[in-house]
PDB file of N, CA and C in Angstrom:
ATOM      1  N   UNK A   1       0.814  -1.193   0.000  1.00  0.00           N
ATOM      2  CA  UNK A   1       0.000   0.000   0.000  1.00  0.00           C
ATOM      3  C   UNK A   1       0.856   1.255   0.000  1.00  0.00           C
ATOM      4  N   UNK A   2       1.672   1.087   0.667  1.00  0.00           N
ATOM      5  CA  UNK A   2       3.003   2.527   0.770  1.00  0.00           C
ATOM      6  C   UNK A   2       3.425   2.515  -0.765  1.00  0.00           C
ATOM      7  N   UNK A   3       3.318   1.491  -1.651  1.00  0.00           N
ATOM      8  CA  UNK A   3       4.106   1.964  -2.904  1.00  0.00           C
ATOM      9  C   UNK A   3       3.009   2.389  -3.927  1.00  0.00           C
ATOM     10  N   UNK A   4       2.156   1.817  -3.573  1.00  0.00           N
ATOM     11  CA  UNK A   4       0.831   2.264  -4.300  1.00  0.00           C
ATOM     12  C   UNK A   4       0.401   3.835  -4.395  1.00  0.00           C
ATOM     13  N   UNK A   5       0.385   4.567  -3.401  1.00  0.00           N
ATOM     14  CA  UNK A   5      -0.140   5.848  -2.662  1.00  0.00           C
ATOM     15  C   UNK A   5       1.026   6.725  -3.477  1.00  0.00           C
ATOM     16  N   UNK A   6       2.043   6.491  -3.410  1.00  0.00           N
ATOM     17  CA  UNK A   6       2.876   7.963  -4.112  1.00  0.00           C
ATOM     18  C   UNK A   6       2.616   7.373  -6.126  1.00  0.00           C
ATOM     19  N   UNK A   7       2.492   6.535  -6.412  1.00  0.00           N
ATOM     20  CA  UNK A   7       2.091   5.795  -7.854  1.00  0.00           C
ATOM     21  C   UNK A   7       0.787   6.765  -8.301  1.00  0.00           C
ATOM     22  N   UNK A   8      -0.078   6.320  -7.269  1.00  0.00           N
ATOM     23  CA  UNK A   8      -1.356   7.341  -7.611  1.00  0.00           C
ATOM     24  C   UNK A   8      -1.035   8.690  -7.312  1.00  0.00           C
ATOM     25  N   UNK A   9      -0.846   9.564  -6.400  1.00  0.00           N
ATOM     26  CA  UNK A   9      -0.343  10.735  -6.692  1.00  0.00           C
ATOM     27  C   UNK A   9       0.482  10.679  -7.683  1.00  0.00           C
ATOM     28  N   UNK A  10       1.218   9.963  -8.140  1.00  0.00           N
ATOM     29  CA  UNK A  10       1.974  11.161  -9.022  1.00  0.00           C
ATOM     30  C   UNK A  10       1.469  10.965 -10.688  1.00  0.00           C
ATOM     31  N   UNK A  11       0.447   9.718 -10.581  1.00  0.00           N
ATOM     32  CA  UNK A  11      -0.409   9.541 -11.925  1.00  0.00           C
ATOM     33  C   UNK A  11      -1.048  10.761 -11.816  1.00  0.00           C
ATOM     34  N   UNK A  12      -1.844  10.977 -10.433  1.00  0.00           N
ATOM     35  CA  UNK A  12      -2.787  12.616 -10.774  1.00  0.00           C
ATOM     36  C   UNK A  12      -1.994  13.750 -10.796  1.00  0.00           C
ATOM     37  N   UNK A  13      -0.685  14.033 -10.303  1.00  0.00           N
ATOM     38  CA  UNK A  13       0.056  15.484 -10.223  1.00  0.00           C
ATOM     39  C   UNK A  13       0.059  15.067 -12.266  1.00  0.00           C
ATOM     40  N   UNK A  14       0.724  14.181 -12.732  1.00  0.00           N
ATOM     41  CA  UNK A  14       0.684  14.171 -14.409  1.00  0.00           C
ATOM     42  C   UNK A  14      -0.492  14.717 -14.603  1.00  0.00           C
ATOM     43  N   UNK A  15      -1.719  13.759 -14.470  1.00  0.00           N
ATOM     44  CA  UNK A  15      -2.922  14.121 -15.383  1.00  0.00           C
ATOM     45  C   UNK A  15      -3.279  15.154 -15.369  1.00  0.00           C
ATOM     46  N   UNK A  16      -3.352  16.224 -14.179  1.00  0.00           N
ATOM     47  CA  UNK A  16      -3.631  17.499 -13.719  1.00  0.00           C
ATOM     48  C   UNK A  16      -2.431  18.427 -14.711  1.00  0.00           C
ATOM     49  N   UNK A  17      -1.339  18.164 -14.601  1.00  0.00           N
ATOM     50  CA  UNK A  17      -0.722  19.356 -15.225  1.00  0.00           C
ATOM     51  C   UNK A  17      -0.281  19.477 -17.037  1.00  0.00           C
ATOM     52  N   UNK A  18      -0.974  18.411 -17.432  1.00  0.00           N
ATOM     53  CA  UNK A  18      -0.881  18.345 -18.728  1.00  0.00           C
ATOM     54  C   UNK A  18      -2.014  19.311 -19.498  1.00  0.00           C
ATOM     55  N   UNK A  19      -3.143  19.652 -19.080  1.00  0.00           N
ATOM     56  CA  UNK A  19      -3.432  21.014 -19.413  1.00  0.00           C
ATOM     57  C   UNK A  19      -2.671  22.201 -19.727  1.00  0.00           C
ATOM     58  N   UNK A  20      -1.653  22.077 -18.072  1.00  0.00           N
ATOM     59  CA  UNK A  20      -1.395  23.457 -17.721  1.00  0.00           C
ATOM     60  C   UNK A  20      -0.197  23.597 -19.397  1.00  0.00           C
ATOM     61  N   UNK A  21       0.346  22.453 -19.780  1.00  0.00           N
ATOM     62  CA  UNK A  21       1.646  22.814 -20.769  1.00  0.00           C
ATOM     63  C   UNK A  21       0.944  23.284 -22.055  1.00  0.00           C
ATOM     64  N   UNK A  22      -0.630  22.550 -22.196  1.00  0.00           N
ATOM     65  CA  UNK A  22      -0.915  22.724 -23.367  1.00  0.00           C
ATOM     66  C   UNK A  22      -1.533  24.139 -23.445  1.00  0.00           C
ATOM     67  N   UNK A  23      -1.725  24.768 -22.366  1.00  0.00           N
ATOM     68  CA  UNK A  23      -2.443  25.948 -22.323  1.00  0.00           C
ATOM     69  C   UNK A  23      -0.643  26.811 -22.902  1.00  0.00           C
ATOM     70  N   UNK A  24       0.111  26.160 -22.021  1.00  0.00           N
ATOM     71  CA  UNK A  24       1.475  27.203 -22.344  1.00  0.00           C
ATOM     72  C   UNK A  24       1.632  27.196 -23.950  1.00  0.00           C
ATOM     73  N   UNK A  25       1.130  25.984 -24.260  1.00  0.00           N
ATOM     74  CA  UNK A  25       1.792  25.785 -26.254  1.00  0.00           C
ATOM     75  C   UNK A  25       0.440  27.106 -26.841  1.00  0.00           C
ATOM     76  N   UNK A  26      -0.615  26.820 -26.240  1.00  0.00           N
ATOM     77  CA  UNK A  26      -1.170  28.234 -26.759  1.00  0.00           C
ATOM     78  C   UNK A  26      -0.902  29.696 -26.529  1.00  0.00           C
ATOM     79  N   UNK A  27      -0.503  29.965 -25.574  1.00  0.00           N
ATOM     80  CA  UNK A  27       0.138  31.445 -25.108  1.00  0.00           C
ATOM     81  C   UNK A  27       1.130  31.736 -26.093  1.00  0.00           C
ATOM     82  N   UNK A  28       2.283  30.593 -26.700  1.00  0.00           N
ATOM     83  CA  UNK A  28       3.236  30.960 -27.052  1.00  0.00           C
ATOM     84  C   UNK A  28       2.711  30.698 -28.851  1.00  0.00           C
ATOM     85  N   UNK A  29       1.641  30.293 -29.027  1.00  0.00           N
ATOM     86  CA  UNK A  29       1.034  30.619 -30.686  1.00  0.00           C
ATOM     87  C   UNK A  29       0.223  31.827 -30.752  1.00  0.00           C
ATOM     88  N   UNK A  30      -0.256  32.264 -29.760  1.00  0.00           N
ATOM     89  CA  UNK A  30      -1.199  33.398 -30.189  1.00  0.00           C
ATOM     90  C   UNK A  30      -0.075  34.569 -30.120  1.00  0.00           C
ATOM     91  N   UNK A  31       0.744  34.965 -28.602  1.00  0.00           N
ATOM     92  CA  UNK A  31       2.176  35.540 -29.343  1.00  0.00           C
ATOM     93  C   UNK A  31       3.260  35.268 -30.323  1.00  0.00           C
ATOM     94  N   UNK A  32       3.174  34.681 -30.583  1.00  0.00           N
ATOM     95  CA  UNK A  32       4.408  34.240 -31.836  1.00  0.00           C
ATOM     96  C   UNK A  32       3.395  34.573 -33.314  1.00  0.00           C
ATOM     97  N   UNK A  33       2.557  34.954 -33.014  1.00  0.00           N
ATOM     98  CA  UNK A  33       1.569  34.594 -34.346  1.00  0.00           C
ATOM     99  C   UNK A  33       1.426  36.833 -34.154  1.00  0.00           C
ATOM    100  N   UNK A  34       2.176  37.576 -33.973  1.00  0.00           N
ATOM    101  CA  UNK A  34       2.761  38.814 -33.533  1.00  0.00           C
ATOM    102  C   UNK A  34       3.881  38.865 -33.548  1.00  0.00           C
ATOM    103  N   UNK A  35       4.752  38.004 -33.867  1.00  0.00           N
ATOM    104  CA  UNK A  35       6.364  38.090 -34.219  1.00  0.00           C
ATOM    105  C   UNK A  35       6.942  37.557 -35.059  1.00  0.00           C
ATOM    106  N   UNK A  36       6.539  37.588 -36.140  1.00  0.00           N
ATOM    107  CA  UNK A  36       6.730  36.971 -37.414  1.00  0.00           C
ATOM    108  C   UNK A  36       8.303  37.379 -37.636  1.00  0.00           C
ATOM    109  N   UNK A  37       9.386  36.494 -37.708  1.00  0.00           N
ATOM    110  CA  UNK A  37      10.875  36.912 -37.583  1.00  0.00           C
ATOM    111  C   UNK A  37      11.525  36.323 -38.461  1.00  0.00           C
ATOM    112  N   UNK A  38      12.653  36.912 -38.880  1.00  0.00           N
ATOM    113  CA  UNK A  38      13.657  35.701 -40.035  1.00  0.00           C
ATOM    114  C   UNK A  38      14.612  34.966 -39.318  1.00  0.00           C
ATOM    115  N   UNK A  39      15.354  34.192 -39.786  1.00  0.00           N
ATOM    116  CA  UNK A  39      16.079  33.223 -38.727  1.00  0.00           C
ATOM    117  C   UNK A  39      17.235  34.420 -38.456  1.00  0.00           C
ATOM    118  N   UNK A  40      17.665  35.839 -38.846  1.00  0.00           N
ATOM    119  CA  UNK A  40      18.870  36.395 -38.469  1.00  0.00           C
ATOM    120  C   UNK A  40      18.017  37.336 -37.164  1.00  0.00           C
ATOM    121  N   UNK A  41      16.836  37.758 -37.104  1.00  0.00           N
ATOM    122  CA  UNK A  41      15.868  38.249 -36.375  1.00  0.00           C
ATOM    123  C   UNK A  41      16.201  37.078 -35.075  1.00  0.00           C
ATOM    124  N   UNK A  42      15.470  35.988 -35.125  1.00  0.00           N
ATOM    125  CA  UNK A  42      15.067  34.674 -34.436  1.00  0.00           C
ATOM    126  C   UNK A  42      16.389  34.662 -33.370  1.00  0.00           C
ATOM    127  N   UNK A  43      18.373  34.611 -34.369  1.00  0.00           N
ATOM    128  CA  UNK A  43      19.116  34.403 -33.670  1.00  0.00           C
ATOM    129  C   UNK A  43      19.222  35.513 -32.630  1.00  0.00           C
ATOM    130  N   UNK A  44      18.932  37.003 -32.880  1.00  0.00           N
ATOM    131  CA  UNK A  44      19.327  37.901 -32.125  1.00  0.00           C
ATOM    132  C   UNK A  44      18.765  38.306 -31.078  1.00  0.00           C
ATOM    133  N   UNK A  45      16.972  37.231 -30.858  1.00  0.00           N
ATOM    134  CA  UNK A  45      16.113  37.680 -29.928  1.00  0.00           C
ATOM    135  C   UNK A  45      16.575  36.970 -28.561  1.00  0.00           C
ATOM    136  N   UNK A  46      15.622  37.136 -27.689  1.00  0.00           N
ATOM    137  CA  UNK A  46      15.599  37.308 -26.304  1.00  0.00           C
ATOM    138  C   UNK A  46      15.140  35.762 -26.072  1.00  0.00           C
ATOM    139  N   UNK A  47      15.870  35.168 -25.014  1.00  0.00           N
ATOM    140  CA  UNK A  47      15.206  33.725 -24.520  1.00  0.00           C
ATOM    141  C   UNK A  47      14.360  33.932 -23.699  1.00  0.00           C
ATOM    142  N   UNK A  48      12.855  32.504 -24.907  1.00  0.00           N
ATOM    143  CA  UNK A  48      11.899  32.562 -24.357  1.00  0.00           C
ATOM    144  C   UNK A  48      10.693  33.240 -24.814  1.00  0.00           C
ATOM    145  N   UNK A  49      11.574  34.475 -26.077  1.00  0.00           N
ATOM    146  CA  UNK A  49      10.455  35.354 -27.501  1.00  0.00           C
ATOM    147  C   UNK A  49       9.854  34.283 -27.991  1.00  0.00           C
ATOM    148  N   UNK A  50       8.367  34.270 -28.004  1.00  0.00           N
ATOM    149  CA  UNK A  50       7.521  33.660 -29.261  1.00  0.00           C
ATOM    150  C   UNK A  50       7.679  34.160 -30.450  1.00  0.00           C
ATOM    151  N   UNK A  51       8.015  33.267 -31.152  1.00  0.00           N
ATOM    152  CA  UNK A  51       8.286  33.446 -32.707  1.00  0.00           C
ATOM    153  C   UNK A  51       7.825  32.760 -33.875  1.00  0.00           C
ATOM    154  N   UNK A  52       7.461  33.362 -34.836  1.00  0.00           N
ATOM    155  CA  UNK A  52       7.193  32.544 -36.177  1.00  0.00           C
ATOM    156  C   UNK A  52       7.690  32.817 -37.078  1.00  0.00           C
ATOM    157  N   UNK A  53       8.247  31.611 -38.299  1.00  0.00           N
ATOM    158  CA  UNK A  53       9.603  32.042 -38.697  1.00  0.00           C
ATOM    159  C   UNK A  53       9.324  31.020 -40.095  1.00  0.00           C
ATOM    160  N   UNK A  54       9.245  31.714 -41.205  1.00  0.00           N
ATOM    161  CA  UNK A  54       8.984  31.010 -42.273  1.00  0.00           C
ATOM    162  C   UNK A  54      10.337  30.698 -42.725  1.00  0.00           C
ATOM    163  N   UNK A  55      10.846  29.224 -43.818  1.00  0.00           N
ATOM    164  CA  UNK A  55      11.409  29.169 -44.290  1.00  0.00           C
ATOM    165  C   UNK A  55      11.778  27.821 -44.718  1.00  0.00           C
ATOM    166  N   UNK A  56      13.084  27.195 -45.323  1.00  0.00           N
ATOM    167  CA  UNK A  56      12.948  25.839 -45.426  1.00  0.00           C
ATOM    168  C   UNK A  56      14.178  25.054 -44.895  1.00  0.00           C
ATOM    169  N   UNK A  57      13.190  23.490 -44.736  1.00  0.00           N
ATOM    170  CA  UNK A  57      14.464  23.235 -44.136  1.00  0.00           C
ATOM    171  C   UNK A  57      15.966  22.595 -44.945  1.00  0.00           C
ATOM    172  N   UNK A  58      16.905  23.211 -44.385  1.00  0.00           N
ATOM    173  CA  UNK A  58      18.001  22.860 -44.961  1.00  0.00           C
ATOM    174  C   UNK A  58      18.649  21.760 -44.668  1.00  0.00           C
ATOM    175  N   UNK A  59      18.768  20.767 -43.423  1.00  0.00           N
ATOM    176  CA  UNK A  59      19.363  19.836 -43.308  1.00  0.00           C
ATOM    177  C   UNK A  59      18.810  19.167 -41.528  1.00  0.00           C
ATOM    178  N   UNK A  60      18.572  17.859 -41.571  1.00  0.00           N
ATOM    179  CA  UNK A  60      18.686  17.221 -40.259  1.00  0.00           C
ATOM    180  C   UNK A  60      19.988  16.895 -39.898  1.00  0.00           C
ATOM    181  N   UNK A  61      19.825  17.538 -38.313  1.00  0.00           N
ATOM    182  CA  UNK A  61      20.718  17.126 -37.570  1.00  0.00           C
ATOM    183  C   UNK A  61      21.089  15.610 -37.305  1.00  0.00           C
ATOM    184  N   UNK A  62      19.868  15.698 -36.185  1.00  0.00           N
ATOM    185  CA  UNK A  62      19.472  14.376 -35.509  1.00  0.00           C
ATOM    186  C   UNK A  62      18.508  14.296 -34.612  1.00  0.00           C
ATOM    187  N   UNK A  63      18.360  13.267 -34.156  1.00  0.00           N
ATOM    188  CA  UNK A  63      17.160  12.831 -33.780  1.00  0.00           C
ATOM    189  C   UNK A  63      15.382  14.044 -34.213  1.00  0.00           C
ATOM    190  N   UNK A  64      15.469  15.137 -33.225  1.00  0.00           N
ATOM    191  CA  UNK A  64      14.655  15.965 -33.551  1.00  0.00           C
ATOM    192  C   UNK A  64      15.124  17.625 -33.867  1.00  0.00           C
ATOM    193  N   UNK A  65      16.213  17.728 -34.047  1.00  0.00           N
ATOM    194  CA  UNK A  65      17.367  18.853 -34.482  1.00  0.00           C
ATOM    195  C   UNK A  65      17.377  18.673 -35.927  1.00  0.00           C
ATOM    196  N   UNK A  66      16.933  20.097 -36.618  1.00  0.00           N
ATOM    197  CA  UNK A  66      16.523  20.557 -38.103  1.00  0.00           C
ATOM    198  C   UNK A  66      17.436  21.863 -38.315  1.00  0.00           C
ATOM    199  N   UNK A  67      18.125  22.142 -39.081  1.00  0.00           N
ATOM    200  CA  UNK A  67      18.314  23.187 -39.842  1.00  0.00           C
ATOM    201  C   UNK A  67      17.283  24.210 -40.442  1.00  0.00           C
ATOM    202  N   UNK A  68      16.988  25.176 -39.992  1.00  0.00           N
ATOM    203  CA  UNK A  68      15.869  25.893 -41.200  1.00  0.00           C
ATOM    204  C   UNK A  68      16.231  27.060 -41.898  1.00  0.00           C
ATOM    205  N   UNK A  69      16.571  27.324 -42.552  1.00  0.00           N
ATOM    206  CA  UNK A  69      17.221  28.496 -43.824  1.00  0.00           C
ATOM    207  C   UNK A  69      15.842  29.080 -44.266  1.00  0.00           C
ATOM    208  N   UNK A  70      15.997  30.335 -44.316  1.00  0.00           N
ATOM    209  CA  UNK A  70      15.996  31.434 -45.071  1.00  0.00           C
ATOM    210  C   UNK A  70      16.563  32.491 -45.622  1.00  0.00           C
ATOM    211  N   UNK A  71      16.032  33.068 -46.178  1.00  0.00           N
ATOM    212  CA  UNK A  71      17.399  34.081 -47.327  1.00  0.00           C
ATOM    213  C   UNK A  71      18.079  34.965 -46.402  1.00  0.00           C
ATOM    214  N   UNK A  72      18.112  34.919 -45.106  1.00  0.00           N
ATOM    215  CA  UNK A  72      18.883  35.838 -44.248  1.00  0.00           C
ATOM    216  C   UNK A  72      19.574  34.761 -43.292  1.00  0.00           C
ATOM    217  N   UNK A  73      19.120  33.707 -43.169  1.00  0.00           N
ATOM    218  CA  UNK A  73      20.203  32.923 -42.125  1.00  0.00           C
ATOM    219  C   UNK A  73      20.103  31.507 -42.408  1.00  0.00           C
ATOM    220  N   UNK A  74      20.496  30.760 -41.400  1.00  0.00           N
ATOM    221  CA  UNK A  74      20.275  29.043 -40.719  1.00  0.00           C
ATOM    222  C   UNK A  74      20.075  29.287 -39.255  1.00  0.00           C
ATOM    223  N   UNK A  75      19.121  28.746 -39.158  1.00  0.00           N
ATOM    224  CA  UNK A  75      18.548  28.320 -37.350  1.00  0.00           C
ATOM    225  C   UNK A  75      18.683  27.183 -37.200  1.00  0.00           C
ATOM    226  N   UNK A  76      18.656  26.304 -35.850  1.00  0.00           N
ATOM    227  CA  UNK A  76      18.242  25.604 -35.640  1.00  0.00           C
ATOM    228  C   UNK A  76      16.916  25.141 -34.806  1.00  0.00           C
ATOM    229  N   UNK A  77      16.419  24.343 -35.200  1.00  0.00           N
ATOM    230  CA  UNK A  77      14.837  24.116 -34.682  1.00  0.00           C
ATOM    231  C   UNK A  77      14.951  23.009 -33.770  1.00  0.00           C
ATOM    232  N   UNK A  78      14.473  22.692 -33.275  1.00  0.00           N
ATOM    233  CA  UNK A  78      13.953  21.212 -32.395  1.00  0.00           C
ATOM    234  C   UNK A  78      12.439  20.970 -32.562  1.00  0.00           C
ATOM    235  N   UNK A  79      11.990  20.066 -33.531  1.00  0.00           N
ATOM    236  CA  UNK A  79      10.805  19.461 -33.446  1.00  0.00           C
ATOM    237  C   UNK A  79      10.476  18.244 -33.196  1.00  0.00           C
ATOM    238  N   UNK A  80       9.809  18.205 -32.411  1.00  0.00           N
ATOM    239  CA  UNK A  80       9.789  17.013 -31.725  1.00  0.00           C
ATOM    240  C   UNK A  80       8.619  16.008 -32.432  1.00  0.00           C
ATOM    241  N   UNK A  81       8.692  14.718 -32.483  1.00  0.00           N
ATOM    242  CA  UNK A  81       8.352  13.828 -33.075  1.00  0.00           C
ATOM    243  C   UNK A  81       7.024  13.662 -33.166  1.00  0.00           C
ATOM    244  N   UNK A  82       6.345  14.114 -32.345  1.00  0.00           N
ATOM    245  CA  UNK A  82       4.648  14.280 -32.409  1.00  0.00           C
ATOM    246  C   UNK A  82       4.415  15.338 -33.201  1.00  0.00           C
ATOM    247  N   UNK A  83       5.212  16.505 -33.731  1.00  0.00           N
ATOM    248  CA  UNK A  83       4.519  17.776 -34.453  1.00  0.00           C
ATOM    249  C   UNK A  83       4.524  17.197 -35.842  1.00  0.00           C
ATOM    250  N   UNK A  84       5.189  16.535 -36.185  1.00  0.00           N
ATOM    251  CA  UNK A  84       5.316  16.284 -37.816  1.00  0.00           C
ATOM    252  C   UNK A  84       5.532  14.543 -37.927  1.00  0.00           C
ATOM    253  N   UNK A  85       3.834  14.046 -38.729  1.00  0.00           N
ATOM    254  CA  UNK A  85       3.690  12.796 -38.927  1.00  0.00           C
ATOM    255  C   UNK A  85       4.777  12.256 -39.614  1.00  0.00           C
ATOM    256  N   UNK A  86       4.890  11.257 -39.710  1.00  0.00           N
ATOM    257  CA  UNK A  86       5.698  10.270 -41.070  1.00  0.00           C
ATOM    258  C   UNK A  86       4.926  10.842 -42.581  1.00  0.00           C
ATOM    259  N   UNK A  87       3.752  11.445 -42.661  1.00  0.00           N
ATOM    260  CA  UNK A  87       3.459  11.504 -44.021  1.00  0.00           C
ATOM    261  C   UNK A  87       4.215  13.299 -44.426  1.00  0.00           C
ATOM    262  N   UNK A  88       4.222  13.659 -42.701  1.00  0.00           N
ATOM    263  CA  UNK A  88       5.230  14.910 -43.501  1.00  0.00           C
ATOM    264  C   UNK A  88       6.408  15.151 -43.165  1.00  0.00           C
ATOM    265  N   UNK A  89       6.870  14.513 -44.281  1.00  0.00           N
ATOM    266  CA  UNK A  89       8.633  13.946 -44.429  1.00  0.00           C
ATOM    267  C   UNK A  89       9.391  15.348 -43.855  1.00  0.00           C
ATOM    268  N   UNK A  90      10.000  16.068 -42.947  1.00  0.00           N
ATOM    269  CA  UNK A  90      10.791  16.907 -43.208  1.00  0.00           C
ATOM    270  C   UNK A  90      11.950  16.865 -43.615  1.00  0.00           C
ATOM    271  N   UNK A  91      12.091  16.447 -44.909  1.00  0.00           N
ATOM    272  CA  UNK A  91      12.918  16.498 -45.826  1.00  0.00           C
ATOM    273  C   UNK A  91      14.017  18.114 -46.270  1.00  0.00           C
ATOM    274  N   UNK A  92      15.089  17.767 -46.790  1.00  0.00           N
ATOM    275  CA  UNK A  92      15.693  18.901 -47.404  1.00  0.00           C
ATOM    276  C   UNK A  92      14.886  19.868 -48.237  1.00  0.00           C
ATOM    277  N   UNK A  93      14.626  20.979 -48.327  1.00  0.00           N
ATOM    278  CA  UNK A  93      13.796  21.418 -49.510  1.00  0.00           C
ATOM    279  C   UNK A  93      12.589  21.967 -48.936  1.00  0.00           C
ATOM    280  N   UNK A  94      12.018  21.340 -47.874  1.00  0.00           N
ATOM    281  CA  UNK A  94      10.567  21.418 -47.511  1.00  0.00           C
ATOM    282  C   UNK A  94      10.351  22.915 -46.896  1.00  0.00           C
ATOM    283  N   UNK A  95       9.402  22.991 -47.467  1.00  0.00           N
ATOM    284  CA  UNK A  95       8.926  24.641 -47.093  1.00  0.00           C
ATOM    285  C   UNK A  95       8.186  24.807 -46.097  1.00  0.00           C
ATOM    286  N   UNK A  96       8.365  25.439 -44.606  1.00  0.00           N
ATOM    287  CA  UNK A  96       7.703  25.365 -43.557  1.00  0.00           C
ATOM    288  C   UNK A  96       7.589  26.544 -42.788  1.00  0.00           C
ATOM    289  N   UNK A  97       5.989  26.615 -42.211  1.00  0.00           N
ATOM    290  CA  UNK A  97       6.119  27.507 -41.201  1.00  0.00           C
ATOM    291  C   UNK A  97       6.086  27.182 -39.566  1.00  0.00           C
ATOM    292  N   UNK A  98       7.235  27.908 -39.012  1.00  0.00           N
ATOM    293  CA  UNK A  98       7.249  27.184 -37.703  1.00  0.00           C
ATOM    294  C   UNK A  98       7.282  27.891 -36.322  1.00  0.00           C
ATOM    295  N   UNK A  99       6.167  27.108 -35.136  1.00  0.00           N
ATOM    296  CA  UNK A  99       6.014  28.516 -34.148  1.00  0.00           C
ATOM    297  C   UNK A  99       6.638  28.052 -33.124  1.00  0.00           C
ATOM    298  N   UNK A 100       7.210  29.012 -32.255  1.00  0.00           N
ATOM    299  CA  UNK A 100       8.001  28.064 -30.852  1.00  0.00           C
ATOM    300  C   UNK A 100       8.549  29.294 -30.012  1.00  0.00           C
ATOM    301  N   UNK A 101       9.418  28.755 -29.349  1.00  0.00           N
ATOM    302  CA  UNK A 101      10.211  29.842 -28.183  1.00  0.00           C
ATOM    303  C   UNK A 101      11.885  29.595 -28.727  1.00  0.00           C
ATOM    304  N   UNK A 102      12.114  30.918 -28.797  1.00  0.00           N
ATOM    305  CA  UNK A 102      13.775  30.635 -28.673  1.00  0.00           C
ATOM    306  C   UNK A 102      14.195  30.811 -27.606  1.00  0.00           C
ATOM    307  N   UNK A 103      15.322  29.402 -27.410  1.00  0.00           N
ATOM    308  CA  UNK A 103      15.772  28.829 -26.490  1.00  0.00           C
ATOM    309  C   UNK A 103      17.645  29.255 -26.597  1.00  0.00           C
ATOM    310  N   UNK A 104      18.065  29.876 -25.788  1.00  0.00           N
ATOM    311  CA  UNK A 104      19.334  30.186 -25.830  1.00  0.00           C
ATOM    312  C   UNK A 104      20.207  29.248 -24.730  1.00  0.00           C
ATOM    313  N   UNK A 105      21.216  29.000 -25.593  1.00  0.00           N
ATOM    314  CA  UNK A 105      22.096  28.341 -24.650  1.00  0.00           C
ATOM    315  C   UNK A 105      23.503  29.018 -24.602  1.00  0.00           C
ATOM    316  N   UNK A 106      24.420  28.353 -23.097  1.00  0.00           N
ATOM    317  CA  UNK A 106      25.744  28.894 -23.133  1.00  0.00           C
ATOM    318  C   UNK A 106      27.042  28.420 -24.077  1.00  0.00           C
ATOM    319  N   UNK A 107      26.200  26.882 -24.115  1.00  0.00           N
ATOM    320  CA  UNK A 107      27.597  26.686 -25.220  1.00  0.00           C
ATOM    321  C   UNK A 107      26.873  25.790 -26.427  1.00  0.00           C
ATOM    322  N   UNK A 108      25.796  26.235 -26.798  1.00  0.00           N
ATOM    323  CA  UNK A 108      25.023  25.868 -27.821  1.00  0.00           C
ATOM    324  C   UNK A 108      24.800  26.765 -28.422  1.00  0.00           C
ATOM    325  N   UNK A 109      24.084  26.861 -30.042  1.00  0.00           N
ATOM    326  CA  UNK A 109      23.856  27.574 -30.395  1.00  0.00           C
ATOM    327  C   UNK A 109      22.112  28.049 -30.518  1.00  0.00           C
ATOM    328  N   UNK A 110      21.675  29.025 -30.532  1.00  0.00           N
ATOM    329  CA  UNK A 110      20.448  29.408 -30.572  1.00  0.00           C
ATOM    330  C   UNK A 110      19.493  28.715 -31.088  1.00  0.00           C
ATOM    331  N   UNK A 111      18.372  28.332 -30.623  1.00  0.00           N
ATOM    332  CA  UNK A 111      17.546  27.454 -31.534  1.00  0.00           C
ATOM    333  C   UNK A 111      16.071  27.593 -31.356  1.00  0.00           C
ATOM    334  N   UNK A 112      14.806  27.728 -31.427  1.00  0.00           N
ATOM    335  CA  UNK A 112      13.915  27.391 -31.281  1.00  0.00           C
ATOM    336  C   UNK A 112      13.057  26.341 -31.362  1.00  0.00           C
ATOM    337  N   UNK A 113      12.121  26.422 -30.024  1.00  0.00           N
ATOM    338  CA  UNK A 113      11.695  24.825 -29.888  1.00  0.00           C
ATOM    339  C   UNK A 113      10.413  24.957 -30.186  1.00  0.00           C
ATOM    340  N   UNK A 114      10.074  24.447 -30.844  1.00  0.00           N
ATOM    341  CA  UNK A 114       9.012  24.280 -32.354  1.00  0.00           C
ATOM    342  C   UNK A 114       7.343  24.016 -31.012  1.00  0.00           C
ATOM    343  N   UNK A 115       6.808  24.326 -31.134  1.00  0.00           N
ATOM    344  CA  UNK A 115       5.770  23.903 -30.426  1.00  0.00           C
ATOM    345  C   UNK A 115       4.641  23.589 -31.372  1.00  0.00           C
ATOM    346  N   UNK A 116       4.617  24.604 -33.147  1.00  0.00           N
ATOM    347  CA  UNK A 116       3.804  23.832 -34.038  1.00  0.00           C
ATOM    348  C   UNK A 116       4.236  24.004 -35.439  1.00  0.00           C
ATOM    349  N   UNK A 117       4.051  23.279 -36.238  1.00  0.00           N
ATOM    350  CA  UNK A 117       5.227  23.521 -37.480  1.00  0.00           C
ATOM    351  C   UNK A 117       3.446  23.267 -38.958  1.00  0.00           C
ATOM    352  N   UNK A 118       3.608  23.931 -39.511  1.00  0.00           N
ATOM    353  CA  UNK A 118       3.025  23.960 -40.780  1.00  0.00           C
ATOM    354  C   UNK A 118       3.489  23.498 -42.020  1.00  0.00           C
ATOM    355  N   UNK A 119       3.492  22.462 -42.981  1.00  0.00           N
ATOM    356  CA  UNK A 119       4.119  22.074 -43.848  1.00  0.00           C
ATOM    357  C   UNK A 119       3.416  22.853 -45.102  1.00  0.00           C
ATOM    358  N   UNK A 120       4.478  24.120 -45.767  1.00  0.00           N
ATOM    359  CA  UNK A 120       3.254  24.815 -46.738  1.00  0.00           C
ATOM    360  C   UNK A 120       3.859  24.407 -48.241  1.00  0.00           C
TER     361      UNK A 120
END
């Protein structure tokens, strides 16, 4: 029974706060959907700016790390495996619009983390 009791709490602390992230993925589309930026814009902003950032992608990293080019830079993106099915290949070439937070690091380079990506 002692191992049971923290199992169920922490099934309900999950179920309860999975709202709260999806409410955050909307805060950061209805602002980002007000900051329409290019990836040389994107690199120079503030961690944590909602942003939307047309362009295509130029190369996979790995696993969920994308290259995205436009005629003013290369970013890097992180999209994570639930935003973009198997039927939409993000392939080299592919033309996309993509909304997220840029995420700055100290010994990384700038990137934004995709919260919804448009294949246009």
């Amino acid at each position: 029974m002692k191992i049971k009791m923290p199992l169920i709490f922490a099934s309900v602390l999950l179920a309860l706060s999975a709202p709260a992230f999806a409410d955050d993925d909307q805060k950061i589309i209805a602002q980002a959907a007000k900051n329409i930026m290019t990836t040389a814009q994107a690199l120079k902003a503030a961690a944590e700016t909602p942003v939307t950032v047309y362009g295509t992608i130029h190369k996979h990293i790995k696993d969920d790390m994308y290259q995205l080019q436009d005629q003013t830079g290369i970013i890097h993106v992180e999209i994570d495996h639930d935003l973009a099915t198997p039927a939409q290949l993000l392939n080299p070439g592919k033309k996309v619009r993509v909304v997220g937070e840029v995420d700055t690091h100290r010994y990384k380079p700038t990137d934004i983390d995709v919260v919804e990506i448009e294949i246009l």
